[in-house]
PDB file of N, CA and C in Angstrom:
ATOM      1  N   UNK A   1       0.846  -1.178   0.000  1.00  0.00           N
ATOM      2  CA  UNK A   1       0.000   0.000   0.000  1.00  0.00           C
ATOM      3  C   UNK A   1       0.894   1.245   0.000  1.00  0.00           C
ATOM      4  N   UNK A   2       0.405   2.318  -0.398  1.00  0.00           N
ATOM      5  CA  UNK A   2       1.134   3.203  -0.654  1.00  0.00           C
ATOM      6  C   UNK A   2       1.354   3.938   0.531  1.00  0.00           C
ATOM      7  N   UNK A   3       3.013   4.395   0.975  1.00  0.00           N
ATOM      8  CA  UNK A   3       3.394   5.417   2.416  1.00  0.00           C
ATOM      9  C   UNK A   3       2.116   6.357   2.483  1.00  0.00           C
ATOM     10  N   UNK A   4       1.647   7.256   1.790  1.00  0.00           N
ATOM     11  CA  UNK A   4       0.898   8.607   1.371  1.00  0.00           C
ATOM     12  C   UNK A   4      -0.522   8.102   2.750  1.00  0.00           C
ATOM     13  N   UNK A   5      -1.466   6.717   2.289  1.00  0.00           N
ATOM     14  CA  UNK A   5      -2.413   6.332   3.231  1.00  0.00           C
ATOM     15  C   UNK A   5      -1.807   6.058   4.657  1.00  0.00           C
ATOM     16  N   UNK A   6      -1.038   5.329   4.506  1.00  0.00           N
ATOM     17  CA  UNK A   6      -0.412   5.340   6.087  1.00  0.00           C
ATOM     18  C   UNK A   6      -0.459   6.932   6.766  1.00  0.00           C
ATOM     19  N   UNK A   7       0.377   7.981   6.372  1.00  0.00           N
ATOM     20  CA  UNK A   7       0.770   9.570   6.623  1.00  0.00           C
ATOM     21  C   UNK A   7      -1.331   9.483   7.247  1.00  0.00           C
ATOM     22  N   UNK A   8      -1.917   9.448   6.186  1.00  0.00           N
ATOM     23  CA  UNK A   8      -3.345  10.188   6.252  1.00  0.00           C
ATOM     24  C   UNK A   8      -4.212   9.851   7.097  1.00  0.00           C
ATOM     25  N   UNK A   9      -3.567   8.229   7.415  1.00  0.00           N
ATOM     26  CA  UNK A   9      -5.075   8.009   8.459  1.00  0.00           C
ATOM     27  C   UNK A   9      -3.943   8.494   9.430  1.00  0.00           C
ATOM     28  N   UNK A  10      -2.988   8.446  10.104  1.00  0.00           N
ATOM     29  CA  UNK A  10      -1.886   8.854  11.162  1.00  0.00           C
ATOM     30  C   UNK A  10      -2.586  10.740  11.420  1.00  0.00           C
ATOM     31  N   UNK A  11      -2.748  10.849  10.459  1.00  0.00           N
ATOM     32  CA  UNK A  11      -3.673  12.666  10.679  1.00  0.00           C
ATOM     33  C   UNK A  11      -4.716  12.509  10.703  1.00  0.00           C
ATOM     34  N   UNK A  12      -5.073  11.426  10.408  1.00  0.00           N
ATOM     35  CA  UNK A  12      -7.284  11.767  10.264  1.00  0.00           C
ATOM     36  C   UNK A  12      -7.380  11.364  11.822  1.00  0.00           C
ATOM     37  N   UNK A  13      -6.863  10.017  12.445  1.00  0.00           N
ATOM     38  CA  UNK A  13      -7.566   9.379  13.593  1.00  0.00           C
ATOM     39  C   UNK A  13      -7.629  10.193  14.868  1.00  0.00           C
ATOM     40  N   UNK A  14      -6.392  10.951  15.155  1.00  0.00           N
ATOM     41  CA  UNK A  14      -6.156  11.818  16.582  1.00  0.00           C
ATOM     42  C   UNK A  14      -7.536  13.021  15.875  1.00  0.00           C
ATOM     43  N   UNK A  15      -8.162  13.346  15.279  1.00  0.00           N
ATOM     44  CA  UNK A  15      -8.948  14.544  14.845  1.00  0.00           C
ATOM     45  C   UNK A  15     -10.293  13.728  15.259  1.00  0.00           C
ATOM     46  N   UNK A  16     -10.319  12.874  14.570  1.00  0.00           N
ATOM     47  CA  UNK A  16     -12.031  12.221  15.394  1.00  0.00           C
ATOM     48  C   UNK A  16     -12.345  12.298  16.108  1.00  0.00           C
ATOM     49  N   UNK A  17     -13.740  12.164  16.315  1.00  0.00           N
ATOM     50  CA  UNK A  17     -14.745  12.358  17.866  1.00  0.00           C
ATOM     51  C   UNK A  17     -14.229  11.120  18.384  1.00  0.00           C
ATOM     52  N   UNK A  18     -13.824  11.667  19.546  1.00  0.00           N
ATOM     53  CA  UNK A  18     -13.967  10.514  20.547  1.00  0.00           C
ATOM     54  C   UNK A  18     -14.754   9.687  20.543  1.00  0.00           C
ATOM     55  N   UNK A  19     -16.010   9.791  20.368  1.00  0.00           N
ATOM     56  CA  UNK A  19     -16.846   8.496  20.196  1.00  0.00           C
ATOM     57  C   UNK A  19     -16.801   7.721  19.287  1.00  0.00           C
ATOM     58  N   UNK A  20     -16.142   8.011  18.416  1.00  0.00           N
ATOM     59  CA  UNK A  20     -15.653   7.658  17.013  1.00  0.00           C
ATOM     60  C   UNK A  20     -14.346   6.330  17.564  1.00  0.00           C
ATOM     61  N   UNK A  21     -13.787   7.292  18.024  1.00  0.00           N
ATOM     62  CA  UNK A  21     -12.209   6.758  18.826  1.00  0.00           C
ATOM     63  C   UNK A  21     -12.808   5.492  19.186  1.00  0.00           C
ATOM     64  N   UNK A  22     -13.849   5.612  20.025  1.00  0.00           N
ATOM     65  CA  UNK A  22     -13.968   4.093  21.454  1.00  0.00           C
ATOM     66  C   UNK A  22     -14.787   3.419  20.145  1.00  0.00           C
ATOM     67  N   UNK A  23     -15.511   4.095  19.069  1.00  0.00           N
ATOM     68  CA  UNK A  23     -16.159   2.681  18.872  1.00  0.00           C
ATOM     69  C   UNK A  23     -15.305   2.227  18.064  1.00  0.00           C
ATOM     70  N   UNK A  24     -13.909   2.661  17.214  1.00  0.00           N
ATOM     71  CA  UNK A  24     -13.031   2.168  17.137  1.00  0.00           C
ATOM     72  C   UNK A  24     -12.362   1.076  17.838  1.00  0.00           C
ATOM     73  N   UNK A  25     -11.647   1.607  18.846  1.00  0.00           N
ATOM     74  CA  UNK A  25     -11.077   0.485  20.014  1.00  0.00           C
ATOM     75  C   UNK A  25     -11.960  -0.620  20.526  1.00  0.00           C
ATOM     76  N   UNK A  26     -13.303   0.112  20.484  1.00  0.00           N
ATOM     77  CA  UNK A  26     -14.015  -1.544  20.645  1.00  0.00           C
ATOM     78  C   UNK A  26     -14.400  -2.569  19.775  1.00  0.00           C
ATOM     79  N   UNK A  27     -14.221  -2.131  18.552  1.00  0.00           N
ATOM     80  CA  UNK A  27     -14.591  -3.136  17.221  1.00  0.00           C
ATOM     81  C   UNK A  27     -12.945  -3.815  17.392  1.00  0.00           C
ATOM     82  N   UNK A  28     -11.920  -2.728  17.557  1.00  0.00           N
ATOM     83  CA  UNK A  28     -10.644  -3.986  17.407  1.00  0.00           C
ATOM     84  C   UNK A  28     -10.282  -4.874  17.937  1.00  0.00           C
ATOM     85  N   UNK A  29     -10.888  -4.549  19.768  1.00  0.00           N
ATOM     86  CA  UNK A  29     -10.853  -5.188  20.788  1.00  0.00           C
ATOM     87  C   UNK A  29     -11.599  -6.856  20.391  1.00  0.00           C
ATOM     88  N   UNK A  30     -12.738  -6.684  19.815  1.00  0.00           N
ATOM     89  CA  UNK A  30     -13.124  -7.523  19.437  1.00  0.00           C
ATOM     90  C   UNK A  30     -12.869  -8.663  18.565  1.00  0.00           C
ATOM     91  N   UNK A  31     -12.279  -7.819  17.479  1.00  0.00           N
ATOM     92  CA  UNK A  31     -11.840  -8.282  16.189  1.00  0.00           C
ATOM     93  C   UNK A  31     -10.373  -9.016  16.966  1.00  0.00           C
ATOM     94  N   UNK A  32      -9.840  -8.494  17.731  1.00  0.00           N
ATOM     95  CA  UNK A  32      -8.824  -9.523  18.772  1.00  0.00           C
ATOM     96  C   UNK A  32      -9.000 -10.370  19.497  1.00  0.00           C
ATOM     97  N   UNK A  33     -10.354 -10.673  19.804  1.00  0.00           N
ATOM     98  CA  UNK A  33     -10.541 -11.684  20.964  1.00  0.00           C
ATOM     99  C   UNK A  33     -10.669 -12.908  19.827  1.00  0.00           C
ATOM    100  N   UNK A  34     -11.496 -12.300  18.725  1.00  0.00           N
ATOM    101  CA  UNK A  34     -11.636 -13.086  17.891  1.00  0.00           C
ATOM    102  C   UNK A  34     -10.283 -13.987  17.001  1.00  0.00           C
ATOM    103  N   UNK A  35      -9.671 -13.135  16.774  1.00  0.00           N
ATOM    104  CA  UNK A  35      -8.142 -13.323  16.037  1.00  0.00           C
ATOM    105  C   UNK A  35      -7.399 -14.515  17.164  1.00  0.00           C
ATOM    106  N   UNK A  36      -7.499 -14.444  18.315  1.00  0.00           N
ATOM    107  CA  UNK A  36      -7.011 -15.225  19.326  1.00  0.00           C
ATOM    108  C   UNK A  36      -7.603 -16.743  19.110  1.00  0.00           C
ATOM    109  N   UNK A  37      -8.742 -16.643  19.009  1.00  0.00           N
ATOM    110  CA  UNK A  37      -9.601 -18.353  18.890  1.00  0.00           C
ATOM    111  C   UNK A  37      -9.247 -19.058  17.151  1.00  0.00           C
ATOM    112  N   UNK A  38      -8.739 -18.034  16.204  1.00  0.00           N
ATOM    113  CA  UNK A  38      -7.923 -18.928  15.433  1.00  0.00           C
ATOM    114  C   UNK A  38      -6.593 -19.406  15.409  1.00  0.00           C
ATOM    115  N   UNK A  39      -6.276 -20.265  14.803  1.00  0.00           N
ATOM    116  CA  UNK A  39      -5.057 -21.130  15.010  1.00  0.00           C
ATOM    117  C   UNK A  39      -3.601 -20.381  13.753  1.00  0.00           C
ATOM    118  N   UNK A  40      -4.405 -19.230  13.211  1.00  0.00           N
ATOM    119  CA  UNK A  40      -3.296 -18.683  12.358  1.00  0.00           C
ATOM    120  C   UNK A  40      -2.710 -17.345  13.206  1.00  0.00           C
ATOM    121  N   UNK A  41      -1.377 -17.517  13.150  1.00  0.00           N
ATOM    122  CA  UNK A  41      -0.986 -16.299  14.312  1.00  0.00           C
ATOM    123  C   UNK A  41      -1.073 -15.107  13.347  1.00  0.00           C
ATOM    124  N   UNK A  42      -1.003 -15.055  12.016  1.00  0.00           N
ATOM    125  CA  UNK A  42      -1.041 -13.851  11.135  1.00  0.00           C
ATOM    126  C   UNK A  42      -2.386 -12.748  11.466  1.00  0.00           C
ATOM    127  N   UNK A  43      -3.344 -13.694  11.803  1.00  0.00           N
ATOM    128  CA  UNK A  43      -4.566 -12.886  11.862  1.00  0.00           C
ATOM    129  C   UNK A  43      -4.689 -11.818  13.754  1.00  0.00           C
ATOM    130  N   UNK A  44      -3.563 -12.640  14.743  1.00  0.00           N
ATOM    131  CA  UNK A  44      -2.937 -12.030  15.564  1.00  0.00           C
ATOM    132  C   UNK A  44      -2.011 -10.723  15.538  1.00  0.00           C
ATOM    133  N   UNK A  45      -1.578 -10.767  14.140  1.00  0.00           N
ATOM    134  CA  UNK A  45      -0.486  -9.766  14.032  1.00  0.00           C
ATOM    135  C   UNK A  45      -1.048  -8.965  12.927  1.00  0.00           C
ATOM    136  N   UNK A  46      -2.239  -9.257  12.365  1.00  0.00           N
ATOM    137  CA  UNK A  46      -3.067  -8.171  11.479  1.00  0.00           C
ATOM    138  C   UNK A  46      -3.592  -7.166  12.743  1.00  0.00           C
ATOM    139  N   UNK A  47      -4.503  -7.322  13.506  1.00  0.00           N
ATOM    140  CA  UNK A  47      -4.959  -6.782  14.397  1.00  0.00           C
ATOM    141  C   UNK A  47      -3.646  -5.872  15.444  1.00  0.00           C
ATOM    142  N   UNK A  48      -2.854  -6.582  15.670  1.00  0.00           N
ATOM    143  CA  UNK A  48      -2.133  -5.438  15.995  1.00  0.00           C
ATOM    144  C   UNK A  48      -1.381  -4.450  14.895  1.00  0.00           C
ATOM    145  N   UNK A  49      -1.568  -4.730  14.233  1.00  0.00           N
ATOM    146  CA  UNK A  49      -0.642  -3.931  13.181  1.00  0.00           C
ATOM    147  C   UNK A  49      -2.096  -2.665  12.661  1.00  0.00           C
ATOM    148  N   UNK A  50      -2.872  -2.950  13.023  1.00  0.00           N
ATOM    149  CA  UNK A  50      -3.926  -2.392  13.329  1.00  0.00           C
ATOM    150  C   UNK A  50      -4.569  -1.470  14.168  1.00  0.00           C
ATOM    151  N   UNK A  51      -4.381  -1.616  15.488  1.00  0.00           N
ATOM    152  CA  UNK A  51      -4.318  -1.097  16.602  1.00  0.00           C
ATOM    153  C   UNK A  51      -3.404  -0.088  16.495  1.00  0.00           C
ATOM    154  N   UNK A  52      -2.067  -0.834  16.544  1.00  0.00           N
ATOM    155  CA  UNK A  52      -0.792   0.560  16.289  1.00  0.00           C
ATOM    156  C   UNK A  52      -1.157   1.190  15.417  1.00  0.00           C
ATOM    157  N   UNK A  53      -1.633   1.242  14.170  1.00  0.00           N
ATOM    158  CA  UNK A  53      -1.457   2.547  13.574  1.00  0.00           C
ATOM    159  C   UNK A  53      -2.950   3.176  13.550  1.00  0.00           C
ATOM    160  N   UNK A  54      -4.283   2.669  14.151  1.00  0.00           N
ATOM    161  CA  UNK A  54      -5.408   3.328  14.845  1.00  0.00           C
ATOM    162  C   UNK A  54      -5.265   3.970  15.764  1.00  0.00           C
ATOM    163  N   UNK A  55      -4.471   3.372  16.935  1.00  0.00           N
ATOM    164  CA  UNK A  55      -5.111   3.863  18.335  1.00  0.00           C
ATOM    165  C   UNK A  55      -3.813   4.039  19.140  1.00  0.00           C
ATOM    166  N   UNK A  56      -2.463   4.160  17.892  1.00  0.00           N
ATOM    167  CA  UNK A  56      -1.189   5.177  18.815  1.00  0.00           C
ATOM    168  C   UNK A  56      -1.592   6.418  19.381  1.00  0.00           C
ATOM    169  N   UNK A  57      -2.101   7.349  18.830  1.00  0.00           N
ATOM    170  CA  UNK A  57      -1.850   8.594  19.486  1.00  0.00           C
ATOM    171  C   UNK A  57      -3.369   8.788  20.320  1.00  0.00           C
TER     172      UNK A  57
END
């Protein structure tokens, strides 16, 4: 994927409504509990690779 989208959501996400924010963190939260009950660790390391660049700042 191209650097340019990475830069943009890194500026769009800290600007969102907070409520925006949590229902963020709670769909990933999820989408992790879930990633955990499969047996592929990739889908473990999608979700964080996810998280970090959602819900760093």
């Amino acid at each position: 994927m191209e650097k340019w989208i990475w830069k943009l959501i890194g500026l769009v996400i800290p600007v969102v409504t907070p409520a925006l924010r949590d229902m963020l963190r709670e769909l990933l939260n999820k989408l992790e509990e879930s990633a955990k009950k499969t047996p592929n660790p990739y889908d473990d390391i999608l979700v964080e690779m996810l998280k970090a660049v959602t819900l760093s700042k």
